[in-house]
C-alpha atoms as a PDB file:
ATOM      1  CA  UNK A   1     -19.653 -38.680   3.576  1.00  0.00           C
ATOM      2  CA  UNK A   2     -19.995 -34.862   2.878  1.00  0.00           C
ATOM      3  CA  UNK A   3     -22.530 -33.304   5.041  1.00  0.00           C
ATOM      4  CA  UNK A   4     -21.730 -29.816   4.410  1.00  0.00           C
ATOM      5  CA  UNK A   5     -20.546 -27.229   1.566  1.00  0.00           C
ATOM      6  CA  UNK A   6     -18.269 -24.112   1.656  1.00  0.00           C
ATOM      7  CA  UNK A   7     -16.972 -21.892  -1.019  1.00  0.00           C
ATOM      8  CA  UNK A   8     -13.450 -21.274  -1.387  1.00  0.00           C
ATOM      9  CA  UNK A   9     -13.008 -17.927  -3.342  1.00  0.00           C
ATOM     10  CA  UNK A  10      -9.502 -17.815  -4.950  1.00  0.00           C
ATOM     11  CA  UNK A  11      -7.701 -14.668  -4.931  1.00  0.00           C
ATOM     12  CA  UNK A  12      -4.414 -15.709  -5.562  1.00  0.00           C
ATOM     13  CA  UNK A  13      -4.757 -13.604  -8.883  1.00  0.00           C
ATOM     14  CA  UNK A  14      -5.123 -10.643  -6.831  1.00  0.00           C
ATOM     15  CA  UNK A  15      -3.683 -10.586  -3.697  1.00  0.00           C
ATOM     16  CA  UNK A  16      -1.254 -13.222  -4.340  1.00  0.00           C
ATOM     17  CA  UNK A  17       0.181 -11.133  -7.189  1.00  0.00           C
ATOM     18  CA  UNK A  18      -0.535  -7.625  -6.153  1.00  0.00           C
ATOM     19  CA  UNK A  19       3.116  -7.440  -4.188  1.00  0.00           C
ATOM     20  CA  UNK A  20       5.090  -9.390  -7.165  1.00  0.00           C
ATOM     21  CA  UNK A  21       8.060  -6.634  -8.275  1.00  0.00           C
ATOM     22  CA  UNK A  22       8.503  -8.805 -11.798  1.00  0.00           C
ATOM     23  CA  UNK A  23       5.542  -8.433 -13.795  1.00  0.00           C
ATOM     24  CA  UNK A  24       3.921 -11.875 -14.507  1.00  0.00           C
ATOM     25  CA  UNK A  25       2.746 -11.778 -17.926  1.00  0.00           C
ATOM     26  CA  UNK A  26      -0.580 -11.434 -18.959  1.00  0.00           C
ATOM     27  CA  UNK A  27      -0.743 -14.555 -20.577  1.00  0.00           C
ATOM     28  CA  UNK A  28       0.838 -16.859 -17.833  1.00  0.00           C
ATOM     29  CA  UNK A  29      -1.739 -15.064 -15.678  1.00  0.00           C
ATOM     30  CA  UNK A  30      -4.412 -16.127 -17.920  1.00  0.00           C
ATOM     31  CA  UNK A  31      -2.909 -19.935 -18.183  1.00  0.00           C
ATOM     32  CA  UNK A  32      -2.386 -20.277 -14.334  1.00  0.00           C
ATOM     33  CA  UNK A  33      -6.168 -19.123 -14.161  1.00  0.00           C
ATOM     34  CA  UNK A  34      -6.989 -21.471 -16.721  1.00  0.00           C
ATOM     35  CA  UNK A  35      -5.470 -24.043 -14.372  1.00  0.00           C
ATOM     36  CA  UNK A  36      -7.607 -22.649 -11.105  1.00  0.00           C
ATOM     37  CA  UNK A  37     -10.776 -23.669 -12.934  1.00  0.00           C
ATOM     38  CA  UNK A  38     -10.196 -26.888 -13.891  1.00  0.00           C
ATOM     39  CA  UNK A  39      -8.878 -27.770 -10.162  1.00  0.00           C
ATOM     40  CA  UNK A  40     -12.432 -26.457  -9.423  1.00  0.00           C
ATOM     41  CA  UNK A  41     -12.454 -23.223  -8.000  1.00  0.00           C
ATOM     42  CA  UNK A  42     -15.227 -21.133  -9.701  1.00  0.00           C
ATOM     43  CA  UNK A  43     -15.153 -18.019  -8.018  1.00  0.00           C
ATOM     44  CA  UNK A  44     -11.833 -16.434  -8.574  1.00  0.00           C
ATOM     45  CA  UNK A  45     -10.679 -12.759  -7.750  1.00  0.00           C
ATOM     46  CA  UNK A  46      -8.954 -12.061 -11.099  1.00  0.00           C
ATOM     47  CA  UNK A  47      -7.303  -8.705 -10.481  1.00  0.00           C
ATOM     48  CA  UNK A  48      -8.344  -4.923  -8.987  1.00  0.00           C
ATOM     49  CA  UNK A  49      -8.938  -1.898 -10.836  1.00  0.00           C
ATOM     50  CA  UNK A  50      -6.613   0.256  -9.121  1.00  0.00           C
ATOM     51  CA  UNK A  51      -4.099   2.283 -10.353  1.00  0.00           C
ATOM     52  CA  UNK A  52      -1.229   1.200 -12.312  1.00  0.00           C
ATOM     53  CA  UNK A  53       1.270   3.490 -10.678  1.00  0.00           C
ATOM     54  CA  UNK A  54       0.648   1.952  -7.215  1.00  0.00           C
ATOM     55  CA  UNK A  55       0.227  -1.707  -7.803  1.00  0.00           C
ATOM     56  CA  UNK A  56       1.965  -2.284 -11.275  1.00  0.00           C
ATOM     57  CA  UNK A  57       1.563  -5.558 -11.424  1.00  0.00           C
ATOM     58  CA  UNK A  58      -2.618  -5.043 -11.709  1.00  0.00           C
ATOM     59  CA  UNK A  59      -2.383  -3.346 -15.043  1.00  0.00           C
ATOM     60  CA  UNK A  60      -3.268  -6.124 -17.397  1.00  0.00           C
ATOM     61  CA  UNK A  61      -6.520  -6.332 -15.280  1.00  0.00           C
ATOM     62  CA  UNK A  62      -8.890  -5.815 -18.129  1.00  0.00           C
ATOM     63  CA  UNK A  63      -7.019  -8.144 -20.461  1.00  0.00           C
ATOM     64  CA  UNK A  64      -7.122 -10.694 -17.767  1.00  0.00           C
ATOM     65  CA  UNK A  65     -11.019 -10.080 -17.549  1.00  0.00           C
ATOM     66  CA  UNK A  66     -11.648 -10.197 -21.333  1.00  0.00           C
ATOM     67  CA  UNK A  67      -9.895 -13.614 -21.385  1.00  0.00           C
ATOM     68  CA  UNK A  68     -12.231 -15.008 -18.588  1.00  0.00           C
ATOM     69  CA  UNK A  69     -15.021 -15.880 -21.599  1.00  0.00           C
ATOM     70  CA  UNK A  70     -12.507 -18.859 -22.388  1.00  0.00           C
ATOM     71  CA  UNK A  71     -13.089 -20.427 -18.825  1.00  0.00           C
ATOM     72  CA  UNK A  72     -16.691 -21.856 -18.951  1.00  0.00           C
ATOM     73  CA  UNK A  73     -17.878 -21.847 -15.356  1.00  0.00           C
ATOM     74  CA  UNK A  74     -15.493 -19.510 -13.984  1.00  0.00           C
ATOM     75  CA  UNK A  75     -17.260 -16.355 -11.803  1.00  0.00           C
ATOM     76  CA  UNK A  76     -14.368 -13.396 -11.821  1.00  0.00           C
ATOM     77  CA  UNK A  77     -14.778 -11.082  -9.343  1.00  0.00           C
ATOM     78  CA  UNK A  78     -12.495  -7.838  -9.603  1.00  0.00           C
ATOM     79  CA  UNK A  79     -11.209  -5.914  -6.426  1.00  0.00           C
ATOM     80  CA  UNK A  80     -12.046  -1.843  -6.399  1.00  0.00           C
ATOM     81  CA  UNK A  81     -11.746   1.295  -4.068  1.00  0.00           C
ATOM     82  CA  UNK A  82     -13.593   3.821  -5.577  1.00  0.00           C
ATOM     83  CA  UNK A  83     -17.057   4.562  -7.444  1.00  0.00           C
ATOM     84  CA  UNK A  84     -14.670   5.657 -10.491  1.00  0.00           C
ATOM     85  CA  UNK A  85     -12.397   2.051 -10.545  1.00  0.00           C
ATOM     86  CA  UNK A  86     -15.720   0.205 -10.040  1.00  0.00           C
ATOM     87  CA  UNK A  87     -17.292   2.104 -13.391  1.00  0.00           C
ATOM     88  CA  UNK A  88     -14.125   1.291 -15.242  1.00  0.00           C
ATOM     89  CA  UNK A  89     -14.736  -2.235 -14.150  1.00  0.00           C
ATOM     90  CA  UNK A  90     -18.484  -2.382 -14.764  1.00  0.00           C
ATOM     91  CA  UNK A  91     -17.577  -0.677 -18.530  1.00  0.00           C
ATOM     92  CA  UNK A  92     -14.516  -3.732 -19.063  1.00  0.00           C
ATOM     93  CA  UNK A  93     -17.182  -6.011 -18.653  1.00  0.00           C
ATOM     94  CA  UNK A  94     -17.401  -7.026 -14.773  1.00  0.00           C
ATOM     95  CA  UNK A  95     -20.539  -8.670 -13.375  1.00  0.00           C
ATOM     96  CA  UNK A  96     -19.052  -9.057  -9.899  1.00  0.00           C
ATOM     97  CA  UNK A  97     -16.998  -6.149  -7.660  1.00  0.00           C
ATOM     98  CA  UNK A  98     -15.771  -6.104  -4.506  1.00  0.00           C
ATOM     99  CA  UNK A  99     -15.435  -2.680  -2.909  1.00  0.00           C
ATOM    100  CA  UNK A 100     -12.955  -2.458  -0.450  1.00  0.00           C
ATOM    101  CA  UNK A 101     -12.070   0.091   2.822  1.00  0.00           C
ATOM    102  CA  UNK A 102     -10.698  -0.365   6.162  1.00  0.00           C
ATOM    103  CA  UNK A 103     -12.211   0.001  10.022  1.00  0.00           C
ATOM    104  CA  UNK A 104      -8.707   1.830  10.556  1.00  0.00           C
ATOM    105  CA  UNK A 105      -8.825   5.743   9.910  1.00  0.00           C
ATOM    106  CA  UNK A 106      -4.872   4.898   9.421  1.00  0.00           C
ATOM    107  CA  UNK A 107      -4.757   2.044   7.002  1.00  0.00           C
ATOM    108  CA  UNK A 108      -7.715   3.435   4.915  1.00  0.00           C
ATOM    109  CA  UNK A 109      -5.639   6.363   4.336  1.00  0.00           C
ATOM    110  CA  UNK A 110      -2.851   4.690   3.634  1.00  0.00           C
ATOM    111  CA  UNK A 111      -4.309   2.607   1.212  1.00  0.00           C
ATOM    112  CA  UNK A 112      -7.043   4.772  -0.428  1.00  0.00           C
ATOM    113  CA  UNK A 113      -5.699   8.219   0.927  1.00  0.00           C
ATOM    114  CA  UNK A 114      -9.574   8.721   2.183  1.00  0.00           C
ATOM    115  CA  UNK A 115     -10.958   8.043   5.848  1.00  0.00           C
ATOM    116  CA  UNK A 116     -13.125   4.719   6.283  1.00  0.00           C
ATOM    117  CA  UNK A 117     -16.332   7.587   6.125  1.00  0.00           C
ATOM    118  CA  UNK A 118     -15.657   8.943   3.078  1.00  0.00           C
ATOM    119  CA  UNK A 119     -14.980   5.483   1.559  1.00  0.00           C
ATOM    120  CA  UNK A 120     -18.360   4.904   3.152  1.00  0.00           C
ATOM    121  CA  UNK A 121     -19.372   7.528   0.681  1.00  0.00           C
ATOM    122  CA  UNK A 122     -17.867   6.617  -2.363  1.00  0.00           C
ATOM    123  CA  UNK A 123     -19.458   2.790  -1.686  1.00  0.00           C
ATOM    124  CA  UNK A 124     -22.851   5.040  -1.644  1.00  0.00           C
ATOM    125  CA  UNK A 125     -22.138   6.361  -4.983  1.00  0.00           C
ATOM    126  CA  UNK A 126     -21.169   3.466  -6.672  1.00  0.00           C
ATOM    127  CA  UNK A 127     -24.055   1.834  -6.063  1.00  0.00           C
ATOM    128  CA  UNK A 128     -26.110   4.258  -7.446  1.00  0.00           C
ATOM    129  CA  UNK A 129     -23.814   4.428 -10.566  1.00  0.00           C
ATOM    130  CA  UNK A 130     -23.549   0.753 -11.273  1.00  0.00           C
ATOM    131  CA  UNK A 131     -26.259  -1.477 -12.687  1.00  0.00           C
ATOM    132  CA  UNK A 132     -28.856  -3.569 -10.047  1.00  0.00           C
ATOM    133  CA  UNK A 133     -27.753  -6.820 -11.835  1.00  0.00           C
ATOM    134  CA  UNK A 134     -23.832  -6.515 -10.677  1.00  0.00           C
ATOM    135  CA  UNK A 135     -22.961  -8.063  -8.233  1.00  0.00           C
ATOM    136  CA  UNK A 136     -21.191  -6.861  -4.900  1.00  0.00           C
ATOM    137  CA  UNK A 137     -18.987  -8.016  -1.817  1.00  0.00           C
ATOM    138  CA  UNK A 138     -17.850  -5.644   0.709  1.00  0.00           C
ATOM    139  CA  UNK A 139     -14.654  -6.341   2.016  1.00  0.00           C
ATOM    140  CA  UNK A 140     -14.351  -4.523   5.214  1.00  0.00           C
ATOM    141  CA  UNK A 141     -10.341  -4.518   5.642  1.00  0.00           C
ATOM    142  CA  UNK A 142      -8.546  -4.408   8.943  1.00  0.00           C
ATOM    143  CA  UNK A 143     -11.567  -5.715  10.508  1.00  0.00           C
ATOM    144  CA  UNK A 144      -9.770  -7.285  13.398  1.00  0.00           C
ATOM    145  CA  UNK A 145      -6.286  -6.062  13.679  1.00  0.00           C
ATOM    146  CA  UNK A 146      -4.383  -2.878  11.867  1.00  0.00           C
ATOM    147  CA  UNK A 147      -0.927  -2.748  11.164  1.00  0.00           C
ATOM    148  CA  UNK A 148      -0.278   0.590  12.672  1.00  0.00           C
ATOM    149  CA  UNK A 149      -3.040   1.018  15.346  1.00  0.00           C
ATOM    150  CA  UNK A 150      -3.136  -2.627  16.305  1.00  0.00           C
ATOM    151  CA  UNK A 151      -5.856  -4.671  17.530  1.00  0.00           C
ATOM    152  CA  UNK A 152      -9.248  -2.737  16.316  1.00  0.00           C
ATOM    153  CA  UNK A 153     -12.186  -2.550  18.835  1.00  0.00           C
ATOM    154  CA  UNK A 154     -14.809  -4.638  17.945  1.00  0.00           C
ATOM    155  CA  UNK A 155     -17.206  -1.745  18.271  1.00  0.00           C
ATOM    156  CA  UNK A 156     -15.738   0.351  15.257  1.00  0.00           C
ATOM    157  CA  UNK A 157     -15.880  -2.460  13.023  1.00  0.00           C
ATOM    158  CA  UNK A 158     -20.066  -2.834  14.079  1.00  0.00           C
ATOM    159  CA  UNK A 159     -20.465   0.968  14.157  1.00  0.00           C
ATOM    160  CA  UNK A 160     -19.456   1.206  10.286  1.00  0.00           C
ATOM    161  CA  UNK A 161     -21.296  -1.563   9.357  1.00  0.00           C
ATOM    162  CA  UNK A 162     -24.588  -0.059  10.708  1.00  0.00           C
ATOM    163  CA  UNK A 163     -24.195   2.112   8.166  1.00  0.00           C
ATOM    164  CA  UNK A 164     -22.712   0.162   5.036  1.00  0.00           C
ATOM    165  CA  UNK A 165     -25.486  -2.997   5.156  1.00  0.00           C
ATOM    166  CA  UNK A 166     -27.924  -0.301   5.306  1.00  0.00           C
ATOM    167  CA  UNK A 167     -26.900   0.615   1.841  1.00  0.00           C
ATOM    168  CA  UNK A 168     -27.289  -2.931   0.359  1.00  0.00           C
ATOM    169  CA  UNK A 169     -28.438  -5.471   2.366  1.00  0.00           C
ATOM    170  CA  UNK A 170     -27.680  -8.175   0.275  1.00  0.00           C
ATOM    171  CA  UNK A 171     -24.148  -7.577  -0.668  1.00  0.00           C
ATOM    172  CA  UNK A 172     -21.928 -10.386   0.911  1.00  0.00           C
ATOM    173  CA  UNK A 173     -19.862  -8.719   4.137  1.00  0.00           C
ATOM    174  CA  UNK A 174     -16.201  -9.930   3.982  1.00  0.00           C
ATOM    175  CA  UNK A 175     -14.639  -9.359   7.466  1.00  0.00           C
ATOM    176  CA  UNK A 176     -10.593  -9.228   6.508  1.00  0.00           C
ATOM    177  CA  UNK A 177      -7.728 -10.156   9.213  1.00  0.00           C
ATOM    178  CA  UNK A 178      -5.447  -7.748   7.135  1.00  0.00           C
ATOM    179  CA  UNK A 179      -2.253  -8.223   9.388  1.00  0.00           C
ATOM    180  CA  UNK A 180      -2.848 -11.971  10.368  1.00  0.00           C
ATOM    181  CA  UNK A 181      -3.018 -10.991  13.514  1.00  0.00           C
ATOM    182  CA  UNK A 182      -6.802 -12.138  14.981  1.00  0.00           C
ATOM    183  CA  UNK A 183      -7.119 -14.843  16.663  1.00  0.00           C
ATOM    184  CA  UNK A 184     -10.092 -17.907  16.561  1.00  0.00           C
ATOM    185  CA  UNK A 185     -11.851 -16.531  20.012  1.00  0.00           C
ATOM    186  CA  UNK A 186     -11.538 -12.862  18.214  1.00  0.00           C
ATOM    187  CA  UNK A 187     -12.930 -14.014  14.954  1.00  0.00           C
ATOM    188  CA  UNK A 188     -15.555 -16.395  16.429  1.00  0.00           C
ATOM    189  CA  UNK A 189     -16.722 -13.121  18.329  1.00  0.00           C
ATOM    190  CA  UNK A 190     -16.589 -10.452  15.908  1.00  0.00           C
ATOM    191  CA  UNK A 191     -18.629 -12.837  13.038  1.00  0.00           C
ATOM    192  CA  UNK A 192     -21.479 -14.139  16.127  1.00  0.00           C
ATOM    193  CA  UNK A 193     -22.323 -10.317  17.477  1.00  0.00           C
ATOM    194  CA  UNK A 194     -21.935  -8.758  13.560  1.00  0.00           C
ATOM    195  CA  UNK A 195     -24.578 -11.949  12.587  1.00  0.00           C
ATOM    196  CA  UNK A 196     -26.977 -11.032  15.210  1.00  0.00           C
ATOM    197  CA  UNK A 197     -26.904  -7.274  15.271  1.00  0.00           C
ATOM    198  CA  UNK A 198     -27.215  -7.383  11.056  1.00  0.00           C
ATOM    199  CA  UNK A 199     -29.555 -10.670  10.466  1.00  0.00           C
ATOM    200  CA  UNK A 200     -31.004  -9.075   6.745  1.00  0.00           C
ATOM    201  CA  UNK A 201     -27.457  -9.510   5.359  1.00  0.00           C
ATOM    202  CA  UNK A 202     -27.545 -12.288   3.214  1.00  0.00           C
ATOM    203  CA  UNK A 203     -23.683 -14.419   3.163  1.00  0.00           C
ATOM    204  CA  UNK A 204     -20.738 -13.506   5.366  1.00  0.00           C
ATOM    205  CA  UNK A 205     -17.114 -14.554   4.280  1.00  0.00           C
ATOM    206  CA  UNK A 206     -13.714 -14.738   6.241  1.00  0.00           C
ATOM    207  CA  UNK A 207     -10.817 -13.221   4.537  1.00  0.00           C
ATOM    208  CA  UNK A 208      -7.927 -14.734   6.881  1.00  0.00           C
ATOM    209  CA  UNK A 209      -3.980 -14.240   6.428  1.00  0.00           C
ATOM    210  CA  UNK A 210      -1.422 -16.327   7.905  1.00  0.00           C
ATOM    211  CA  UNK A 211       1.291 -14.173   9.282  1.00  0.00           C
ATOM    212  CA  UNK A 212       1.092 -15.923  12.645  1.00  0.00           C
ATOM    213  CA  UNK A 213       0.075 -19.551  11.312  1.00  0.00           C
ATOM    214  CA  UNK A 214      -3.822 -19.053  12.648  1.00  0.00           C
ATOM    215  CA  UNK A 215      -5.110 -18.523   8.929  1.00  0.00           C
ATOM    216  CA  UNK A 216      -6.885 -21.832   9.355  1.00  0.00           C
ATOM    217  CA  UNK A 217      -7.818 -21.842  13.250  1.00  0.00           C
ATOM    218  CA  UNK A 218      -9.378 -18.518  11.961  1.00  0.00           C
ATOM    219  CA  UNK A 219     -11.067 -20.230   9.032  1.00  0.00           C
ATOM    220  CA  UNK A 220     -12.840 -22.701  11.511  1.00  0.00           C
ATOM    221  CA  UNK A 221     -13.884 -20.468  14.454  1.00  0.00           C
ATOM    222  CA  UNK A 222     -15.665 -18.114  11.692  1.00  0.00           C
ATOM    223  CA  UNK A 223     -17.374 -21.698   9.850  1.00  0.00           C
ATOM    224  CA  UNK A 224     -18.056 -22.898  13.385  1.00  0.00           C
ATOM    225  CA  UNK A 225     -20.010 -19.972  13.383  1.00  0.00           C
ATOM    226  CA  UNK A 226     -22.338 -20.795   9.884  1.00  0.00           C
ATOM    227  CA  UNK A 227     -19.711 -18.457   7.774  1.00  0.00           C
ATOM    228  CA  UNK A 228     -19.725 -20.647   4.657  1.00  0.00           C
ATOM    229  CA  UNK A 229     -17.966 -18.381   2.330  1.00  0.00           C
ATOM    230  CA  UNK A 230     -13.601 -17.852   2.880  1.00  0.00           C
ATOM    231  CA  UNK A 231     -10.752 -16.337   0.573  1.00  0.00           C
ATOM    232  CA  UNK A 232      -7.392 -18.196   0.149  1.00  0.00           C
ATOM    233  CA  UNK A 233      -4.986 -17.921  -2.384  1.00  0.00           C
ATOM    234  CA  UNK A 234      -2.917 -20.771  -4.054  1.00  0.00           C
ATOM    235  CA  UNK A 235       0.431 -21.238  -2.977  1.00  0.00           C
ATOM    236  CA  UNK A 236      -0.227 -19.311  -0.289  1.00  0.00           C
ATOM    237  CA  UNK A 237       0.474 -16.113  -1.917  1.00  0.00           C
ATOM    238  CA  UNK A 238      -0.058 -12.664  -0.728  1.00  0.00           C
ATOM    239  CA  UNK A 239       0.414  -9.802   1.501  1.00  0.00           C
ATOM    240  CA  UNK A 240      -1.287  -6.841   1.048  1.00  0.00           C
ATOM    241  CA  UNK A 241       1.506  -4.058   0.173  1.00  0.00           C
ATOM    242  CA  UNK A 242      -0.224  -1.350   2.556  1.00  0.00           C
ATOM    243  CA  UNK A 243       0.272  -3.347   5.521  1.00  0.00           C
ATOM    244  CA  UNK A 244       3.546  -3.893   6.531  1.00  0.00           C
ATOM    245  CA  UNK A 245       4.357  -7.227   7.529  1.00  0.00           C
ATOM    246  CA  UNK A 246       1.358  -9.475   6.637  1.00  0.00           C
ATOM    247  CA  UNK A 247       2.297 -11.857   4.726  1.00  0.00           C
ATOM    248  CA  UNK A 248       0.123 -14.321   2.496  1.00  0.00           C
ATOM    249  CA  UNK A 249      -3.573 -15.551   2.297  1.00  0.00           C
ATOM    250  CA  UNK A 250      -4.270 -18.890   3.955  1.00  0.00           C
ATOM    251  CA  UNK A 251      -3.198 -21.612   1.437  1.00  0.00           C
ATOM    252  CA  UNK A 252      -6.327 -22.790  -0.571  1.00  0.00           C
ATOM    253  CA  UNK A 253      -4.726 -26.053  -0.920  1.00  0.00           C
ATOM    254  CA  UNK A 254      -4.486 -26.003   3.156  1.00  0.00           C
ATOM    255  CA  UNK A 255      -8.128 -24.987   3.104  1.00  0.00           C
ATOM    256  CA  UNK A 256      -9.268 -27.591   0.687  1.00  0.00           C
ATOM    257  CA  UNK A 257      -7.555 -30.456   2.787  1.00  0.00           C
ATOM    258  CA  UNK A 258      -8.785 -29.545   5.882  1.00  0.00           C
ATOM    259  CA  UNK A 259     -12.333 -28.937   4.503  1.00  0.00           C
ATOM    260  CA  UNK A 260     -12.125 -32.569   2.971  1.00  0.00           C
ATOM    261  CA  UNK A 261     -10.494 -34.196   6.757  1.00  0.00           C
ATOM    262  CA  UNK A 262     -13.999 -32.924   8.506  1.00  0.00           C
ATOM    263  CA  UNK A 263     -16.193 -33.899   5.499  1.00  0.00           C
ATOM    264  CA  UNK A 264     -17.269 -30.738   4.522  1.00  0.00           C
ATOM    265  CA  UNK A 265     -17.149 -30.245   0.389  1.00  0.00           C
ATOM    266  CA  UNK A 266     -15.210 -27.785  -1.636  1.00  0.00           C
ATOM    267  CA  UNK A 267     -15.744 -28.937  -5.045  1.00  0.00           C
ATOM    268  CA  UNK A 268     -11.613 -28.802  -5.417  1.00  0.00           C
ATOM    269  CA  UNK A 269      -9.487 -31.602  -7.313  1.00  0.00           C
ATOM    270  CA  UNK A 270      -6.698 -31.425  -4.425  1.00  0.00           C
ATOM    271  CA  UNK A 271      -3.922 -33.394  -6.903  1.00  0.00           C
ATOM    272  CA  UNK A 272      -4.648 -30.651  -9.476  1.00  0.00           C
ATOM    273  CA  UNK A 273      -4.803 -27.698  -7.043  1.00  0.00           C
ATOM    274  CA  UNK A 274      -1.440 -28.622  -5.136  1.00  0.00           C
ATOM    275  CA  UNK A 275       0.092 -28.723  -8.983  1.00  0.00           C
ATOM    276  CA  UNK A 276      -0.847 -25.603 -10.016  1.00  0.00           C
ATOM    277  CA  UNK A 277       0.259 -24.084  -6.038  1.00  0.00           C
ATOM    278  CA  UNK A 278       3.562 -25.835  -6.805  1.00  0.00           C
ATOM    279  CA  UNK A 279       4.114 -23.834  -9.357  1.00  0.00           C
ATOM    280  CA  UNK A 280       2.291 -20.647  -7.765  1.00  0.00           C
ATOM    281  CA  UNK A 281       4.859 -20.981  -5.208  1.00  0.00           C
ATOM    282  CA  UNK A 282       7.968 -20.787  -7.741  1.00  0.00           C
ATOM    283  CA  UNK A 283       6.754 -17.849  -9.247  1.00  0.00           C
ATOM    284  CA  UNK A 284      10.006 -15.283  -9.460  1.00  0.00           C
ATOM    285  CA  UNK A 285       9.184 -12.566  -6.521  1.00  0.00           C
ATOM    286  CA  UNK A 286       6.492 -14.360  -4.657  1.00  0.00           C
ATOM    287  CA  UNK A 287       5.899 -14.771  -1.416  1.00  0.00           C
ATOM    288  CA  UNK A 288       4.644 -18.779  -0.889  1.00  0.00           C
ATOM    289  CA  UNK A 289       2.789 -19.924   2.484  1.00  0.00           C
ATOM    290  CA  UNK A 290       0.878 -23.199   3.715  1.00  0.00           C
ATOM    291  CA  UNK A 291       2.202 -27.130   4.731  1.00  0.00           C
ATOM    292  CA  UNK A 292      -0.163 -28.932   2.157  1.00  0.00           C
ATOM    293  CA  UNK A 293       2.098 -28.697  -0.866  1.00  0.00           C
ATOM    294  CA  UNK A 294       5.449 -30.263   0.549  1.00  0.00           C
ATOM    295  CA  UNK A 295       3.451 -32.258   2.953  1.00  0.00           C
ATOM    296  CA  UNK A 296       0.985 -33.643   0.660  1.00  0.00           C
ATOM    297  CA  UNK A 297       3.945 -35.209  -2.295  1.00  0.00           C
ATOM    298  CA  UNK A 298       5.904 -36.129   1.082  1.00  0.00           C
ATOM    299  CA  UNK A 299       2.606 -38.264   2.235  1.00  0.00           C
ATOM    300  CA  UNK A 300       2.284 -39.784  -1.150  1.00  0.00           C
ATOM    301  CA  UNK A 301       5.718 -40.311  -1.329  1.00  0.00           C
ATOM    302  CA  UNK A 302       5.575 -42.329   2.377  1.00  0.00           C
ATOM    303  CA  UNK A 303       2.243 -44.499   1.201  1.00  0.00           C
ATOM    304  CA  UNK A 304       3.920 -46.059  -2.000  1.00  0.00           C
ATOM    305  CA  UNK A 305       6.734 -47.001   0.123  1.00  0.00           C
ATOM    306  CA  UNK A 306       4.870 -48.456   2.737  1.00  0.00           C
ATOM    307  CA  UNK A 307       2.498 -50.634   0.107  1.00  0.00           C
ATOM    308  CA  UNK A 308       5.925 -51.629  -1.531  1.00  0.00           C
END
């Protein structure tokens, strides 16, 4: 019996393609999304609006938004780093951003060329240059580990919060284990004193990676803590190209079993998901993660032998 309910944001289309060298084309995008929905997942992270000459394989973003309208159901949200990307967004047709920066003066550079106060800034003007009706998450990258300063004091990520919640209270607050490299006690910690010290934000998500196979001991220190909202991408796909190392999101289809083992509901067709990863996972150039898929046919495979 379900006693519970998380949401599982998908963002396979995103970060699980964002490091792909062969472009995947626009329409196989749009069929594997297709695909997503009907497994379940409504809230999907389609694509960013970043620039084409650094992450190539975003380009077809728009197109990829435009053909969301054939999904009944489906809620796109669309990545962005800047006041400009997030008009461009807003102007393609997007009801739902997600701004991102990072704790880490060096990752935030890296990836936006901007320190995390300046980002602070352009956050500030975007959402004085968007409309009141679109909605916004704030991903707050290298929240608990950075790939070139290591582990990040749990003080800097609170310190520029003070600041960004203050700006919109009820944007959702995304903490993100860029690297993979926080642990449950970490996480559990970080999400319990950011909770207290900020109680008029309204949700708080967990964007975990699996470099060092916690993705889902992560996942369940931050729910054991009321988060009820967590990214994972199909397949386990992913790896964010400005930090060096991380590999992929937690597997959704990992997610979605474990979720369904404790009782808790995702609204996710698990035969249809693990499909779709299987095929996620074959996907020239990717970068696949997570037990479910071969241990889930495996399992099926074991319990019509046994009733035979």
């Amino acid at each position: 019996m379900t006693h519970d309910v998380v949401e599982i944001v998908e963002v396979g289309p995103r970060d699980g393609y964002q490091g792909i060298g062969p472009f995947i084309p626009t329409e196989r995008k749009i069929e594997i999304l297709g695909r997503l929905v009907a497994a379940g997942l409504r809230r999907i992270e389609i694509g960013s609006f970043v620039s084409a000459t650094a992450l190539p394989q975003m380009r077809d973003t728009p197109e990829v938004l435009a053909a969301c309208a054939r999904f009944p159901g489906l809620e796109p949200q669309v990545l962005v780093p800047s006041e400009r990307r997030g008009r461009d967004a807003v102007a393609a047709g997007a009801r739902r951003l997600v701004f991102v920066l990072s704790v880490s003066e060096a990752h935030n550079r890296n990836n936006v060329r901007r320190s995390p106060g300046e980002s602070a800034d352009e956050y500030d003007r975007l959402l004085r240059a968007i409309p009141g009706e679109v909605a916004i998450r704030l991903d707050l990258a290298t929240a608990f580990d950075c790939p070139f300063e290591g582990r990040v004091p749990e003080e800097r990520a609170l310190a520029l919060l003070d600041r960004l919640v203050a700006l919109k209270p009820d944007a959702e607050i995304c903490l993100c284990d860029t690297t993979g490299r926080a642990d449950p006690a970490h996480v559990g910690r970080l999400f319990a004193r950011a909770k207290a010290r900020f109680p008029q934000a309204k949700a708080w998500a967990l964007h975990a990676h699996d470099t060092y196979g916690l993705g889902l001991a992560n996942v369940h220190a931050a729910y054991r803590e009321d988060v009820r909202v967590f990214d994972a991408s199909f397949a386990g796909l992913g790896g964010c190209p400005f930090a060096p190392g991380a590999t992929g999101n937690v597997a959704t289809e990992d997610l979605a079993w474990m979720f369904a083992r404790m009782g808790v509901g995702t609204g996710i067709d698990l035969d249809a998901l693990v499909a779709v990863a299987r095929e996620g996972a074959a996907l020239p150039g990717g970068l696949a993660g997570g037990r479910v898929r071969d241990a889930y046919g495996a399992g099926t495979a074991c319990l019509a032998q046994a009733v035979t």
